[in-house]
Protein backbone atom coordinates (compact mmCIF):
# COMPACT_ATOMS: atom_id res chain seq x y z
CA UNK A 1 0.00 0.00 0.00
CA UNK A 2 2.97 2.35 0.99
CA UNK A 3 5.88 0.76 -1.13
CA UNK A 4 6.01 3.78 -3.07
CA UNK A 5 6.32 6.06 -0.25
CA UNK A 6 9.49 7.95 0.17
CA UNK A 7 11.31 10.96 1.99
CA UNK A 8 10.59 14.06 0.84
CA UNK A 9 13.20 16.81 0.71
CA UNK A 10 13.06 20.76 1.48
CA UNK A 11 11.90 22.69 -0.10
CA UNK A 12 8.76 20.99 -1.01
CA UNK A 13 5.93 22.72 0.31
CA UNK A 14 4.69 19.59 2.08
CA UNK A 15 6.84 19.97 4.11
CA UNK A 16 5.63 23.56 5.34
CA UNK A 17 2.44 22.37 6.00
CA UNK A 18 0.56 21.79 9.43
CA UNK A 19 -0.49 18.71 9.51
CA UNK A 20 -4.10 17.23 10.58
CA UNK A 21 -5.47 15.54 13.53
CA UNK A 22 -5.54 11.71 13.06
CA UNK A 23 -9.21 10.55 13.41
CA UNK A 24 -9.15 6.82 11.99
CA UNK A 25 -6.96 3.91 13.52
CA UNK A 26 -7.16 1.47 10.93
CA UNK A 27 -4.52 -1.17 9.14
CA UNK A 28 -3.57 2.54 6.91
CA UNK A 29 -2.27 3.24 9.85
CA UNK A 30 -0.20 0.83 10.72
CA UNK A 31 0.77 0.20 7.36
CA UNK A 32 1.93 3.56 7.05
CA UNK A 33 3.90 3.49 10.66
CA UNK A 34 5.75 0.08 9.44
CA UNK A 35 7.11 2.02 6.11
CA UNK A 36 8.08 5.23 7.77
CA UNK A 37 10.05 3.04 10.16
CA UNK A 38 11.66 1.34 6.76
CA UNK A 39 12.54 4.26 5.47
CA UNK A 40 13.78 5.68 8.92
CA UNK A 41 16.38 2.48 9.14
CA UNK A 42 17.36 2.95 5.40
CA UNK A 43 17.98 6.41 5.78
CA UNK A 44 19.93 5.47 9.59
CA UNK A 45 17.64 8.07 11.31
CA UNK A 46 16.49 8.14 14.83
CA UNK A 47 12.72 9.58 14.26
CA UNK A 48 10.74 10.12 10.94
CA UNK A 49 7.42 11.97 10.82
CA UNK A 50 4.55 11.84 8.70
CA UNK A 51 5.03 15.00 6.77
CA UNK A 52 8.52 13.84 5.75
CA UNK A 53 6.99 10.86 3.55
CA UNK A 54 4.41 13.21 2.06
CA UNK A 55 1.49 12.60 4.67
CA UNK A 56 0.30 15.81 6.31
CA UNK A 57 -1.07 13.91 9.66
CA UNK A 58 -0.41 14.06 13.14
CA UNK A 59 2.27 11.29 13.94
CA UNK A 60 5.89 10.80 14.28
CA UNK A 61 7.90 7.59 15.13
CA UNK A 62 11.17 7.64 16.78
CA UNK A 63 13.78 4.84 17.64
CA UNK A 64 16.73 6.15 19.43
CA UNK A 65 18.63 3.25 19.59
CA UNK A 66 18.47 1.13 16.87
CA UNK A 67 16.85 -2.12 18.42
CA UNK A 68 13.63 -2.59 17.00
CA UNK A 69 12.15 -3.37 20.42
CA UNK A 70 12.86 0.29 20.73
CA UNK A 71 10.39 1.33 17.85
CA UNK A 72 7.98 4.01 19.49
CA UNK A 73 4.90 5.52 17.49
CA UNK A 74 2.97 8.93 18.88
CA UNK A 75 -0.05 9.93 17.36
CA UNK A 76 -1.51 13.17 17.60
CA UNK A 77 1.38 14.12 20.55
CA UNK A 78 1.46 16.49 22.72
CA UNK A 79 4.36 18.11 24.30
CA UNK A 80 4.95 20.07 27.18
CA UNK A 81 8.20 21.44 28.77
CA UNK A 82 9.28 20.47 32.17
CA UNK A 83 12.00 22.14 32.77
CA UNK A 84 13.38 26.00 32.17
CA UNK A 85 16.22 24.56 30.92
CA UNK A 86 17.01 24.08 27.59
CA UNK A 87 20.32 22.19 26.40
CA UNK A 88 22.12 23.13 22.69
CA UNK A 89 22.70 20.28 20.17
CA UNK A 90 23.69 19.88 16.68
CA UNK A 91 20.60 18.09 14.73
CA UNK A 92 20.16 16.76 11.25
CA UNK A 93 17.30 16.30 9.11
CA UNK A 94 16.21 13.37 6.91
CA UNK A 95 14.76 15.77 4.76
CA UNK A 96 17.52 18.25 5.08
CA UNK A 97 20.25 15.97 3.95
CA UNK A 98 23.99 16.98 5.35
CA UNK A 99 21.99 19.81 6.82
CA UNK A 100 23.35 20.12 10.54
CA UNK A 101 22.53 22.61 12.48
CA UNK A 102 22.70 23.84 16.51
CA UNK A 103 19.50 24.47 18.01
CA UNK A 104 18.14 24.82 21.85
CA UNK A 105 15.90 23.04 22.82
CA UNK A 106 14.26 22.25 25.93
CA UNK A 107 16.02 19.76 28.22
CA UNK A 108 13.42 17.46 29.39
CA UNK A 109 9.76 17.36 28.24
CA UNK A 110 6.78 15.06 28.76
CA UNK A 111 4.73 14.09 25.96
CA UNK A 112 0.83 12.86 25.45
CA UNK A 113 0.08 10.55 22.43
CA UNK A 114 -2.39 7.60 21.31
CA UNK A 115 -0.78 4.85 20.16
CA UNK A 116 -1.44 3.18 16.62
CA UNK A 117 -4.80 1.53 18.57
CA UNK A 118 -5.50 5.10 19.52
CA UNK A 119 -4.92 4.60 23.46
CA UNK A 120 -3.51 7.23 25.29
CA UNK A 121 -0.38 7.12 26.77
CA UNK A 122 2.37 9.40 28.26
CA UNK A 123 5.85 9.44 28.53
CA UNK A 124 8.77 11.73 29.85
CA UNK A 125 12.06 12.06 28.56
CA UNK A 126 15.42 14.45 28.64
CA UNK A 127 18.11 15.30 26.81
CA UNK A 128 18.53 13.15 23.61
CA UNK A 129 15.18 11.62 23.52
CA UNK A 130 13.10 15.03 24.37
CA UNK A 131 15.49 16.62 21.31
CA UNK A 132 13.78 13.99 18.86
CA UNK A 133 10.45 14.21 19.80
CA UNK A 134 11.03 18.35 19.86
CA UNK A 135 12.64 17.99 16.16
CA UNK A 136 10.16 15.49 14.75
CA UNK A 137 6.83 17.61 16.91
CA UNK A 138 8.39 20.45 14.68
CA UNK A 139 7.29 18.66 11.66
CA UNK A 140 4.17 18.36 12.57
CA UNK A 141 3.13 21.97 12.75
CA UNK A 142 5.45 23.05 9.61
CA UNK A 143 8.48 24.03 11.47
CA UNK A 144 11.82 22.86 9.51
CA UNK A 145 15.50 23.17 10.45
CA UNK A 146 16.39 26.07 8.03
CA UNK A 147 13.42 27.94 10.28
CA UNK A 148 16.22 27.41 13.61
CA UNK A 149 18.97 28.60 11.94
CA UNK A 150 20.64 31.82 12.70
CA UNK A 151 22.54 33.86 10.20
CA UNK A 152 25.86 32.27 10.70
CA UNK A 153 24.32 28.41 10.21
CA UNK A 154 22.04 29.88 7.20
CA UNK A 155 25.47 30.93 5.18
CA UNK A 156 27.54 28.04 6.27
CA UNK A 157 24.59 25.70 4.40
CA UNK A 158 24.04 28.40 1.76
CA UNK A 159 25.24 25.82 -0.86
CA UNK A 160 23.28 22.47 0.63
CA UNK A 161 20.37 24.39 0.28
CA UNK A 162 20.59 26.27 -2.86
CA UNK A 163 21.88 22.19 -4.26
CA UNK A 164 18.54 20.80 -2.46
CA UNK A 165 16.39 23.91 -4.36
CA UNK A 166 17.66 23.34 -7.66
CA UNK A 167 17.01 19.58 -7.55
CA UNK A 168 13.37 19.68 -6.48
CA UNK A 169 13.14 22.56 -9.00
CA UNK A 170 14.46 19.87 -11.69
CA UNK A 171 12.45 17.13 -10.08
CA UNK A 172 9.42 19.41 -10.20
CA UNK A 173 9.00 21.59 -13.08
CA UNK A 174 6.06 24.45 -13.22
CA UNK A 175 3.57 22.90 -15.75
């Protein structure tokens, strides 16, 4: 159902988007959660969300580890800070490839989700964890990497991202 499904790359404008509440928890679902985590592993990323493979919806999976007993899914999540403070960290982006960039964010958070079953369940993490779920939460509502960087970072990747323009340009010509 998903085998064609693949990451998208900035700047697509899918990518901008804020994405919509899930409301069905059916074998889509699942389906979709067991490609993104495919394409997650091929790409050797720790958390993939929806937006990146071209779905505007409300999940993200993360895996911080690499075990696949480790293989977490949060639907329509909810994050909230519990702590003032915030810890800086160089992040990537599978859709911003060789992208890296140094961003705060906050040090330990707690999140509320529904599983793929669409139970609710919370969790609270710090440090590495909480960074994923803040990076991948960002997708969600349209937020990308290149909108954390300050001016230094934005002319240090000048050339990644003028490279990543032109190919989607060539990929996508205006009809």
């Amino acid at each position: 159902m998903y085998e064609d499904l693949k990451i998208i790359f900035y700047p697509d404008p899918r990518l901008k988007k804020v994405s919509a509440e899930v409301t069905t928890f059916d074998d889509n679902l699942q389906a979709l959660a067991r490609r993104m985590f495919e394409l997650m592993r091929e790409a050797r990323g720790v958390g993939l969300a929806a937006p990146q493979v071209g779905q505007n919806i409300r999940l993200f999976i993360v895996n911080a580890t690499g075990e696949p007993a480790d293989d977490r899914v949060y639907v329509n999540p909810i994050l909230s800070d519990l702590s003032e403070d915030e810890l800086e960290g160089e992040e990537g982006c599978l859709s911003l490839p060789q992208v890296n960039v140094e961003v705060f964010r906050n040090k330990t958070v707690r999140i509320r989700a529904l599983d793929l079953s669409g139970n609710p369940f919370e969790q609270v993490e710090s440090e590495y964890v909480a960074r994923i779920w803040q990076h991948e939460n960002d997708h969600l509502d349209g937020i990308l990497l290149t909108d954390k960087m300050g001016p230094v970072a934005k002319i240090a990747n000048r050339k990644l991202l003028k490279d990543l323009e032109a190919k989607y340009a060539a990929d996508n010509p205006k009809k």
